[in-house]
PDB file of N, CA and C in Angstrom:
ATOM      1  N   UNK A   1      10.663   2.489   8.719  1.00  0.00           N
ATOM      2  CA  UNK A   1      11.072   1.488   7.769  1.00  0.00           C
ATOM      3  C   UNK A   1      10.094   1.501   6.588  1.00  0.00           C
ATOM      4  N   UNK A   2       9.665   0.474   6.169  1.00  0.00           N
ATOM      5  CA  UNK A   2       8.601   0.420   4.763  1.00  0.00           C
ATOM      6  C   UNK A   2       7.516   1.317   4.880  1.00  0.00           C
ATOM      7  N   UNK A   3       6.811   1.049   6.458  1.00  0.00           N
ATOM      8  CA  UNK A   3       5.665   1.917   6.808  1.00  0.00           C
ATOM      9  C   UNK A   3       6.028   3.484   6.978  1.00  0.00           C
ATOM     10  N   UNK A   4       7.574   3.827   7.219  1.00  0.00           N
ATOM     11  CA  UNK A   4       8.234   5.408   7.219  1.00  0.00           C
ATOM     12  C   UNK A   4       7.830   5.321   8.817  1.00  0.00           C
ATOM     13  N   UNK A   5       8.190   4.396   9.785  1.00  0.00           N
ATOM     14  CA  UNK A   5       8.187   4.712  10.959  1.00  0.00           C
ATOM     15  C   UNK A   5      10.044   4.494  11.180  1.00  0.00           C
ATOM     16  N   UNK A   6      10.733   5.204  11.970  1.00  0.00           N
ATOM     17  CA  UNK A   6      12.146   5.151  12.222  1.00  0.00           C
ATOM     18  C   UNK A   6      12.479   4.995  13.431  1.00  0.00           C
ATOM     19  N   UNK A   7      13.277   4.317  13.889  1.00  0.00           N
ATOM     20  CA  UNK A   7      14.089   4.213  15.366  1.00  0.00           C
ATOM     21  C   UNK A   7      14.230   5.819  15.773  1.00  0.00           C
ATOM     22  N   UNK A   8      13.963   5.813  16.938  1.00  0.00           N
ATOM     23  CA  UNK A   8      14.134   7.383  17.743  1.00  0.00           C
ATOM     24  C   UNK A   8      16.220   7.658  17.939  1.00  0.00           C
ATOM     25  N   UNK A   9      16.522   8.466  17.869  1.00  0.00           N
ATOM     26  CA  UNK A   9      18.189   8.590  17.460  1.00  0.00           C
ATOM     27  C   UNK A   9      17.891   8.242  19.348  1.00  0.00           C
ATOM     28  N   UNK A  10      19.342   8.077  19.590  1.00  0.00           N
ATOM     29  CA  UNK A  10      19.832   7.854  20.914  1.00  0.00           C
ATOM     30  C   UNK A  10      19.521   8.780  21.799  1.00  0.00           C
ATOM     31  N   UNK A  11      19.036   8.619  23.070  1.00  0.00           N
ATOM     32  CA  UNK A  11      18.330   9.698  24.165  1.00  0.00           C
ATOM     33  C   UNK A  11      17.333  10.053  23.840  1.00  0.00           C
ATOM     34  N   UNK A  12      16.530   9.657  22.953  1.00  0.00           N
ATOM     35  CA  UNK A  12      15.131   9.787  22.660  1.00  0.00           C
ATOM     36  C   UNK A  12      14.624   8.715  23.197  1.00  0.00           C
ATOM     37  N   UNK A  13      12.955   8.881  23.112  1.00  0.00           N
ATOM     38  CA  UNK A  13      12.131   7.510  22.872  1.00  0.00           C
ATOM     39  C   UNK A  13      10.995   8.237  22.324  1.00  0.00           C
ATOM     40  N   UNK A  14      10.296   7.061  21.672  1.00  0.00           N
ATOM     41  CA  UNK A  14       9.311   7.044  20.628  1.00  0.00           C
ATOM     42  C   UNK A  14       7.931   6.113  21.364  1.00  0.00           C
ATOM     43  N   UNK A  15       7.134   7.084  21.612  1.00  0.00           N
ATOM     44  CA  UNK A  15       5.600   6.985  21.617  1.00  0.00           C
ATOM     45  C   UNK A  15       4.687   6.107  20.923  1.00  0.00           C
ATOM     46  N   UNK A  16       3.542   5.542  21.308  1.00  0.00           N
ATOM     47  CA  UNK A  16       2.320   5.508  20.730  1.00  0.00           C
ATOM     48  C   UNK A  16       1.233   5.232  22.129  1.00  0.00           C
ATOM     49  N   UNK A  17       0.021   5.780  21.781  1.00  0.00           N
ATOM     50  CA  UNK A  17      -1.006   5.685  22.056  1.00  0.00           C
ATOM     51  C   UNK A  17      -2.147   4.430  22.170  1.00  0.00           C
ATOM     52  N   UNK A  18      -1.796   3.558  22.865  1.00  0.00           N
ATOM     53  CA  UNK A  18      -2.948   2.270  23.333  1.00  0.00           C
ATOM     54  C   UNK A  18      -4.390   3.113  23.860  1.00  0.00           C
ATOM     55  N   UNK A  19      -5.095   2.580  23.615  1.00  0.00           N
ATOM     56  CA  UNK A  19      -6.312   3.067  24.923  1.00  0.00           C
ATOM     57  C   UNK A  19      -6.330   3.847  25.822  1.00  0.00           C
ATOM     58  N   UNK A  20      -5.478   5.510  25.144  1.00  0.00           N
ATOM     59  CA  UNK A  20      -5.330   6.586  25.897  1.00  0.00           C
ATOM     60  C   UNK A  20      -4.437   6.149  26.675  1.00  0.00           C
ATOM     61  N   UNK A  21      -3.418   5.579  26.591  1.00  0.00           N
ATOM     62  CA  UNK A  21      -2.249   4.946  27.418  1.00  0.00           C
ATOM     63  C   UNK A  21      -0.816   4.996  26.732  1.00  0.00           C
ATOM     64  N   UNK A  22      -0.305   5.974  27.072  1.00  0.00           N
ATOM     65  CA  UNK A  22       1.649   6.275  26.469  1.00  0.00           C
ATOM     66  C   UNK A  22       2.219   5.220  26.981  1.00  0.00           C
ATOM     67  N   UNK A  23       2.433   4.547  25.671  1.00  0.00           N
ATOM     68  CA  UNK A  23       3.304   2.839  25.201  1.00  0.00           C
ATOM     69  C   UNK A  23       4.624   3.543  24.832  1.00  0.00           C
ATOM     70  N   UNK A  24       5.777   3.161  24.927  1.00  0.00           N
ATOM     71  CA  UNK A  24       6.833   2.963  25.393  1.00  0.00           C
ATOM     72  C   UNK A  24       7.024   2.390  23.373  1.00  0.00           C
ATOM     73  N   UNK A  25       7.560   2.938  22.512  1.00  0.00           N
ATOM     74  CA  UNK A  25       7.341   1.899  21.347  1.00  0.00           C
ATOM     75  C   UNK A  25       9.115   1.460  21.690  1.00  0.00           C
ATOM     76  N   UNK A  26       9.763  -0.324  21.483  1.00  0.00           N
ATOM     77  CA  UNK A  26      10.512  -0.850  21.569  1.00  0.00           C
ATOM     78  C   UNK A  26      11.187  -1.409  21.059  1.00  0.00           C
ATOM     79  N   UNK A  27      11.170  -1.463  19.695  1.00  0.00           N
ATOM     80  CA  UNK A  27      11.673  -1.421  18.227  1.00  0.00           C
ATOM     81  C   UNK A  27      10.471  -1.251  17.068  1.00  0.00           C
ATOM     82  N   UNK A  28      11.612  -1.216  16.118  1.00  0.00           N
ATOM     83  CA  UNK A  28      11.053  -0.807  14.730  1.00  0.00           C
ATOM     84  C   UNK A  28      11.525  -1.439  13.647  1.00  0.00           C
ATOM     85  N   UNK A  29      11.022  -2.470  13.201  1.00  0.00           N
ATOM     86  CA  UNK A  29      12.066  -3.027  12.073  1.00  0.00           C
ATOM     87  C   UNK A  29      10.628  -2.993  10.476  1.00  0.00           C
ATOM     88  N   UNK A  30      11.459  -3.992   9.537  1.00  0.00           N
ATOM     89  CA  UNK A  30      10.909  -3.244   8.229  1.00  0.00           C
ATOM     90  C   UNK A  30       9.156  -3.739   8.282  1.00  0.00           C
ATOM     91  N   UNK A  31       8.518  -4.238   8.675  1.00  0.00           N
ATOM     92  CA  UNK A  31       7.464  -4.518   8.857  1.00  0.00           C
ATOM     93  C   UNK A  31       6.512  -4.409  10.077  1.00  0.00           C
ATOM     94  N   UNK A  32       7.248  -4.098  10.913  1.00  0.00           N
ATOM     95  CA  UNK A  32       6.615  -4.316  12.545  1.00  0.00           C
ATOM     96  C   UNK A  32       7.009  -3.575  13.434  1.00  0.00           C
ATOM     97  N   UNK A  33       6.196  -2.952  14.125  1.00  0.00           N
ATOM     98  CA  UNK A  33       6.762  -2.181  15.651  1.00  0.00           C
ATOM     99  C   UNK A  33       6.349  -2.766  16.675  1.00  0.00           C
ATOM    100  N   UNK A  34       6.979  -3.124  17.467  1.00  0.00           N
ATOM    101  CA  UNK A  34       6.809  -3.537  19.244  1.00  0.00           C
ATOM    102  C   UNK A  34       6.483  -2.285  19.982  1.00  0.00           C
ATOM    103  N   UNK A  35       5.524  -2.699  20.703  1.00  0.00           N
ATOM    104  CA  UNK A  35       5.061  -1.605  21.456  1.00  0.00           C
ATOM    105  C   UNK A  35       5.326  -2.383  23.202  1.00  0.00           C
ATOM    106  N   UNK A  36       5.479  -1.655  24.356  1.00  0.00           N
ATOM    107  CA  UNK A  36       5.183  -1.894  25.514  1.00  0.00           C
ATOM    108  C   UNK A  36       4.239  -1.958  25.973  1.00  0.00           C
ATOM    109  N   UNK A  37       3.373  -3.067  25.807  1.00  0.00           N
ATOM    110  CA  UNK A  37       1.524  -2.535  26.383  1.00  0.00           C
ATOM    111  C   UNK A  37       1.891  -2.922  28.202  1.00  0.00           C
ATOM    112  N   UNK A  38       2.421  -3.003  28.891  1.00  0.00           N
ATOM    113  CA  UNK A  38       2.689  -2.847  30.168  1.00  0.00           C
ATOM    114  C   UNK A  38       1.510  -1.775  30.596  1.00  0.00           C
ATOM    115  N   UNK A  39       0.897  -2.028  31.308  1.00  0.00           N
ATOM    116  CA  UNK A  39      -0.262  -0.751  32.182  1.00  0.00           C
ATOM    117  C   UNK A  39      -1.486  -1.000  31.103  1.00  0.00           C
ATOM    118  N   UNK A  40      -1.698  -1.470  30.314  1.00  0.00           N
ATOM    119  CA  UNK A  40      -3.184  -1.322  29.334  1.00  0.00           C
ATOM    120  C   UNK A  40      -3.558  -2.867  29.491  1.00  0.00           C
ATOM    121  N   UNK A  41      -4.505  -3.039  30.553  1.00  0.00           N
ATOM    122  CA  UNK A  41      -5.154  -4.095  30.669  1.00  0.00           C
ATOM    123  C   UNK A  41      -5.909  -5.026  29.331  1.00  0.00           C
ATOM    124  N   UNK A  42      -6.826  -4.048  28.597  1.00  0.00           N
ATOM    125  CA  UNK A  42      -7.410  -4.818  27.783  1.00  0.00           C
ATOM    126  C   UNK A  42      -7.074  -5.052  25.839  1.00  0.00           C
ATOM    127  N   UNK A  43      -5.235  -4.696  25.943  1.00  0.00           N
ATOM    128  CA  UNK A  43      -5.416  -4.740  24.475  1.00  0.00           C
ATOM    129  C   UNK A  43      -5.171  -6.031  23.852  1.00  0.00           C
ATOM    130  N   UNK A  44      -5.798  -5.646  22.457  1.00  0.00           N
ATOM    131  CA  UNK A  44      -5.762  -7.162  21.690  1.00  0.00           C
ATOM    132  C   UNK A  44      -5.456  -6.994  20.433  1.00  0.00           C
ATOM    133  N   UNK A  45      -5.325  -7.429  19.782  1.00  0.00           N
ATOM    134  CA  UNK A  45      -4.912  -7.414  18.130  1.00  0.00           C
ATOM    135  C   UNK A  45      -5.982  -7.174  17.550  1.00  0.00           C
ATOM    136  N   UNK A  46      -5.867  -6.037  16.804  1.00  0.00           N
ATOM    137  CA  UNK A  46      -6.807  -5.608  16.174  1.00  0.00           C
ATOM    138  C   UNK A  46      -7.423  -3.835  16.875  1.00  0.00           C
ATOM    139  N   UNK A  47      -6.819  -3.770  17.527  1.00  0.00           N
ATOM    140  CA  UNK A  47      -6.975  -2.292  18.869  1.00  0.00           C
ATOM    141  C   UNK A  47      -5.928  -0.694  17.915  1.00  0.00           C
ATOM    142  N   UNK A  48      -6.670  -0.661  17.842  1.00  0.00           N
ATOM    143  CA  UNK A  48      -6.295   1.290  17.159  1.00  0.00           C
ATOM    144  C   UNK A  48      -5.018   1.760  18.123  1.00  0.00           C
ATOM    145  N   UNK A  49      -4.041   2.015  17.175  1.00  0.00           N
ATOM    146  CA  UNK A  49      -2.777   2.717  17.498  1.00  0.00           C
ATOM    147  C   UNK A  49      -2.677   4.191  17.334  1.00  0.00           C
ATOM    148  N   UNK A  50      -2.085   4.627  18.314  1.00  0.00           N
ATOM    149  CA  UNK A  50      -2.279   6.196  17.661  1.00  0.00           C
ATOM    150  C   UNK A  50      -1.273   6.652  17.464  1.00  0.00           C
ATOM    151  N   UNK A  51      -0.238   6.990  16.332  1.00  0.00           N
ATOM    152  CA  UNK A  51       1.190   7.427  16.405  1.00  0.00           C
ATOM    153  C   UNK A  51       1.237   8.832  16.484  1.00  0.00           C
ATOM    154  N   UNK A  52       0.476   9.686  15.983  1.00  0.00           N
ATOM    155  CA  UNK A  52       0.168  10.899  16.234  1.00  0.00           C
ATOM    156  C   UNK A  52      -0.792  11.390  15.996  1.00  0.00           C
ATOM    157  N   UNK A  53      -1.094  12.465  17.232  1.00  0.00           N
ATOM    158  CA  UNK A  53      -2.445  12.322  17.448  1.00  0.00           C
ATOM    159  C   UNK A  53      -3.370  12.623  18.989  1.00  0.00           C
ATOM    160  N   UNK A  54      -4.272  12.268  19.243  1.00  0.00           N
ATOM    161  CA  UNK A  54      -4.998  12.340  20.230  1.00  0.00           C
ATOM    162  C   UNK A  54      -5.850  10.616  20.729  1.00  0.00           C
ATOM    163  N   UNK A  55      -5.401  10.743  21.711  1.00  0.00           N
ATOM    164  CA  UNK A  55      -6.432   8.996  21.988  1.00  0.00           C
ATOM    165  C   UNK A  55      -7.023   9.654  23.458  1.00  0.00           C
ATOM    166  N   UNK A  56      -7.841  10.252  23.779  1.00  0.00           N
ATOM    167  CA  UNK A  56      -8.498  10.340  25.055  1.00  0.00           C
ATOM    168  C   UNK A  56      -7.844  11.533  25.450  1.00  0.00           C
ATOM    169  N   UNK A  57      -7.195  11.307  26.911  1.00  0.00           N
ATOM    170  CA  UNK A  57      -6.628  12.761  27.449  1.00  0.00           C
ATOM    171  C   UNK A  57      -4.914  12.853  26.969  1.00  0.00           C
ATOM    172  N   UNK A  58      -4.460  11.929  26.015  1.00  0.00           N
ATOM    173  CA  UNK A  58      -3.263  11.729  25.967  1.00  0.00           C
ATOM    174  C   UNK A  58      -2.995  12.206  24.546  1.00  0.00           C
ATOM    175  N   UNK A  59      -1.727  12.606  24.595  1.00  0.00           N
ATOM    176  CA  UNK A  59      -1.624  12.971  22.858  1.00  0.00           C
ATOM    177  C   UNK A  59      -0.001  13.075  22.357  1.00  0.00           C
ATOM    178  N   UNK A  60       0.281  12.933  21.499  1.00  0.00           N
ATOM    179  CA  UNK A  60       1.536  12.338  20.409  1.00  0.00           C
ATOM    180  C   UNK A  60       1.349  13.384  19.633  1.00  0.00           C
ATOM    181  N   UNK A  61       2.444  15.037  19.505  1.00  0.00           N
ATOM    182  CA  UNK A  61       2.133  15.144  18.184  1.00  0.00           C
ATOM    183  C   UNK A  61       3.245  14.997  16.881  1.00  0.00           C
ATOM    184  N   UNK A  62       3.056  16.130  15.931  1.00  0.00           N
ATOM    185  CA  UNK A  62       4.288  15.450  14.859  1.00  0.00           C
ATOM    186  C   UNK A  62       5.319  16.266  15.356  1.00  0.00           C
ATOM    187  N   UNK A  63       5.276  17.334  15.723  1.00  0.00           N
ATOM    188  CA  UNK A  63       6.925  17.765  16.195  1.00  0.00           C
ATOM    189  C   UNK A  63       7.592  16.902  17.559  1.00  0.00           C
ATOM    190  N   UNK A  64       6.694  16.087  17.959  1.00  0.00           N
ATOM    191  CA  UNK A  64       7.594  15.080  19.431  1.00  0.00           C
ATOM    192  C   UNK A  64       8.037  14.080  18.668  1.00  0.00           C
ATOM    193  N   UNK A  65       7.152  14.076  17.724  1.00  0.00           N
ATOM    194  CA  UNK A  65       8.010  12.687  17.029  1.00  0.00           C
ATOM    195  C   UNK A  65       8.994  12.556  16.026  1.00  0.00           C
ATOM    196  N   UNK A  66       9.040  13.899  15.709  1.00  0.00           N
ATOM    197  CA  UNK A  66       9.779  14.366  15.023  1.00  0.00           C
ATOM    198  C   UNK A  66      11.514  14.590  15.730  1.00  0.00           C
ATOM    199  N   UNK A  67      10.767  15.352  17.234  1.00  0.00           N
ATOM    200  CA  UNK A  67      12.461  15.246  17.461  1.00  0.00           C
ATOM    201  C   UNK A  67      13.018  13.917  18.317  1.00  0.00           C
ATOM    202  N   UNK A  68      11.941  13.004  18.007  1.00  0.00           N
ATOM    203  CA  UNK A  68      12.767  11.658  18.550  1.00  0.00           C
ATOM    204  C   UNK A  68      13.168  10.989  17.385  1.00  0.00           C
ATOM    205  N   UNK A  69      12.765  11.305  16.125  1.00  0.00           N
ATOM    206  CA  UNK A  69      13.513  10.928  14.937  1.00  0.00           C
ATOM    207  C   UNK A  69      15.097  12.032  14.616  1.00  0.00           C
ATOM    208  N   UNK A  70      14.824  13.110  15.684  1.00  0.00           N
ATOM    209  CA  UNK A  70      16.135  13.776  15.074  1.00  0.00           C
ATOM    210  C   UNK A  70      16.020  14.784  13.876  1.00  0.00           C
ATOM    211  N   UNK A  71      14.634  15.187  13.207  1.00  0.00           N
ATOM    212  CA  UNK A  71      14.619  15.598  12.426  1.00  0.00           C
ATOM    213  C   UNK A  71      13.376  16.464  12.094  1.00  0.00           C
ATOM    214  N   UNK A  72      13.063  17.306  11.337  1.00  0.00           N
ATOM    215  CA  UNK A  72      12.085  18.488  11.401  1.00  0.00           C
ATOM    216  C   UNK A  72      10.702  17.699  11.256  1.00  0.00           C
ATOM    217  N   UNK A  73       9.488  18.388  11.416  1.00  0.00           N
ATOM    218  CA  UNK A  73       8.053  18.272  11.266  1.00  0.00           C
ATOM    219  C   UNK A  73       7.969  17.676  10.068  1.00  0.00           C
ATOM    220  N   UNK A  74       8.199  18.679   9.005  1.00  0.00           N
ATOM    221  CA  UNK A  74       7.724  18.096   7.639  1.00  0.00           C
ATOM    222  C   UNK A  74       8.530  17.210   7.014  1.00  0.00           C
ATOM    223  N   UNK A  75       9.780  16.946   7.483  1.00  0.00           N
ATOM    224  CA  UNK A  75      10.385  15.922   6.720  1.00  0.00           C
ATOM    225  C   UNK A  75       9.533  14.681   7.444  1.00  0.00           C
ATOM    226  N   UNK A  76       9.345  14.524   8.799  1.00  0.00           N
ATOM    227  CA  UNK A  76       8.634  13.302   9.604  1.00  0.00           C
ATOM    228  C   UNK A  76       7.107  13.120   9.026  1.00  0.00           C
ATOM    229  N   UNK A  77       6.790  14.246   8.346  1.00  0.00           N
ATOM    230  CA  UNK A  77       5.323  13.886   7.896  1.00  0.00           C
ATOM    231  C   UNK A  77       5.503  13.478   6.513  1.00  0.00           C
ATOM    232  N   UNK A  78       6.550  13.648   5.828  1.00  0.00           N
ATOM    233  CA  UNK A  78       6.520  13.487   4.260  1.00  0.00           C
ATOM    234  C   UNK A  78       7.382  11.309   4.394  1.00  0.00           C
ATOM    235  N   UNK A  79       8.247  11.566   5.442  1.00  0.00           N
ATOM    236  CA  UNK A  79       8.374   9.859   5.601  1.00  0.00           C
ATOM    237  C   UNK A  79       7.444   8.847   6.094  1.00  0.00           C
ATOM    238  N   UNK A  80       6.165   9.299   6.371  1.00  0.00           N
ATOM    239  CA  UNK A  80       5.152   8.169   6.655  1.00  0.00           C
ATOM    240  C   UNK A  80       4.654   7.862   5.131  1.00  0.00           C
ATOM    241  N   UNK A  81       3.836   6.335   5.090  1.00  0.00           N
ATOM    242  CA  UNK A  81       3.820   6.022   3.861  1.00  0.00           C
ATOM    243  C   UNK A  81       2.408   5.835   3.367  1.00  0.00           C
ATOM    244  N   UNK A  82       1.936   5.558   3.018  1.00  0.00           N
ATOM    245  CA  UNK A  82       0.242   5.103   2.467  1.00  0.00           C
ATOM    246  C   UNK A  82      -0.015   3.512   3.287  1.00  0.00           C
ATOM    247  N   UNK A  83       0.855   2.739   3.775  1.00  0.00           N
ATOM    248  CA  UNK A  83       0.806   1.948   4.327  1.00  0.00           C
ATOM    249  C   UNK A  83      -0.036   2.242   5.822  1.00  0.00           C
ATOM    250  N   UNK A  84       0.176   3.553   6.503  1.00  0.00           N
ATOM    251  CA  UNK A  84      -0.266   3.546   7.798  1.00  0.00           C
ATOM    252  C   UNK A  84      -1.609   4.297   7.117  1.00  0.00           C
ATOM    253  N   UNK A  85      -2.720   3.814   7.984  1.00  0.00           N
ATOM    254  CA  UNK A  85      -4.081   4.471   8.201  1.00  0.00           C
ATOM    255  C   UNK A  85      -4.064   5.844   8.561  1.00  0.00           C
ATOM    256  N   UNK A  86      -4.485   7.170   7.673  1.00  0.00           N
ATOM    257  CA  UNK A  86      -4.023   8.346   8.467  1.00  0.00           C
ATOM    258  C   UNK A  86      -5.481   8.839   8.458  1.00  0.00           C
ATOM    259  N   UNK A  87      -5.797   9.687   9.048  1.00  0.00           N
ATOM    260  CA  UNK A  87      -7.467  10.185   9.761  1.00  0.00           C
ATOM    261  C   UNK A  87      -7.525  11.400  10.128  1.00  0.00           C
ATOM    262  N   UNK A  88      -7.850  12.135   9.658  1.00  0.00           N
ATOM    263  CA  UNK A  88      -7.398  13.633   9.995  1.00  0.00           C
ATOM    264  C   UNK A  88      -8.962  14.138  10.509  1.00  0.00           C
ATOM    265  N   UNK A  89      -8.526  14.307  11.819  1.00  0.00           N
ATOM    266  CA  UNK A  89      -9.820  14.988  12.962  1.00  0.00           C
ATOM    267  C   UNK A  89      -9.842  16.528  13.191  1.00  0.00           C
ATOM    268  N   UNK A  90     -10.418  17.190  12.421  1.00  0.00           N
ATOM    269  CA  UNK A  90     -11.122  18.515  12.601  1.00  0.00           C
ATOM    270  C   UNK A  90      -9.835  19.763  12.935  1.00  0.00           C
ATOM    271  N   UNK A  91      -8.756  19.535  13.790  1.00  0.00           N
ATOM    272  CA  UNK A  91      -7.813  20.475  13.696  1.00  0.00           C
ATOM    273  C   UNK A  91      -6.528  20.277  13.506  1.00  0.00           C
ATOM    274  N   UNK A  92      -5.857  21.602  13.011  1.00  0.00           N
ATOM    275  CA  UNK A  92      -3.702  20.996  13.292  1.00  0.00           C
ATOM    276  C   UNK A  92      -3.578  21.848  14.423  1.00  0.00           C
ATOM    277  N   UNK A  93      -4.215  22.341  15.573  1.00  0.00           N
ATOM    278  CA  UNK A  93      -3.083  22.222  16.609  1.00  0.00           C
ATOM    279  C   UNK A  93      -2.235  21.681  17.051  1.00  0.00           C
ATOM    280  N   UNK A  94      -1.512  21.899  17.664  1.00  0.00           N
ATOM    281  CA  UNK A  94       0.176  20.909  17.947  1.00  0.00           C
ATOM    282  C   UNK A  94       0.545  20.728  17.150  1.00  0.00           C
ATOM    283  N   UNK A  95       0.115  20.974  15.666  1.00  0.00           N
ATOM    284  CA  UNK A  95       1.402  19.848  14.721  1.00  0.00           C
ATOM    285  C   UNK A  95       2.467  20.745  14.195  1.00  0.00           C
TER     286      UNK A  95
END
């Protein structure tokens, strides 16, 4: 939506990263994503999301999220917006 995050097309699902913990994400509307924190004991507002990426032994990259949007790598990297925090750590493997 505003942030260039999109609903996963049907028979997909869409990821994120809690505290090295694969969250279940549960909608997406123009300002906000719901995440499933189910299994992550200690999160709180204000706790680092990882939409793609690496959080511990767990990892999200842009072509998974890409085909839960239905659509190629670089179009999924050119729809995120300046709105999300992006951090680029030392390699592009996986992407």
């Amino acid at each position: 939506m505003a942030h260039g995050l999109c609903r996963p097309i049907p028979g997909k699902d869409l990821a994120a990263l809690v505290d090295g913990h694969r969250c279940q994400v549960l909608s997406v509307s123009l300002e906000h994503t719901t995440i499933d924190l189910d299994g992550v004991d200690h999160a709180a507002t204000g706790d680092s999301v990882t939409l793609i990426g690496r959080d511990r032994q767990e990892q999200i990259t842009l072509s998974e999220v890409a085909e839960a949007w239905g659509i190629g790598p670089l179009e999924a990297l050119l729809r995120l917006s300046g709105r999300i925090p992006i951090k680029y750590l030392g390699t592009t493997a996986g992407i």
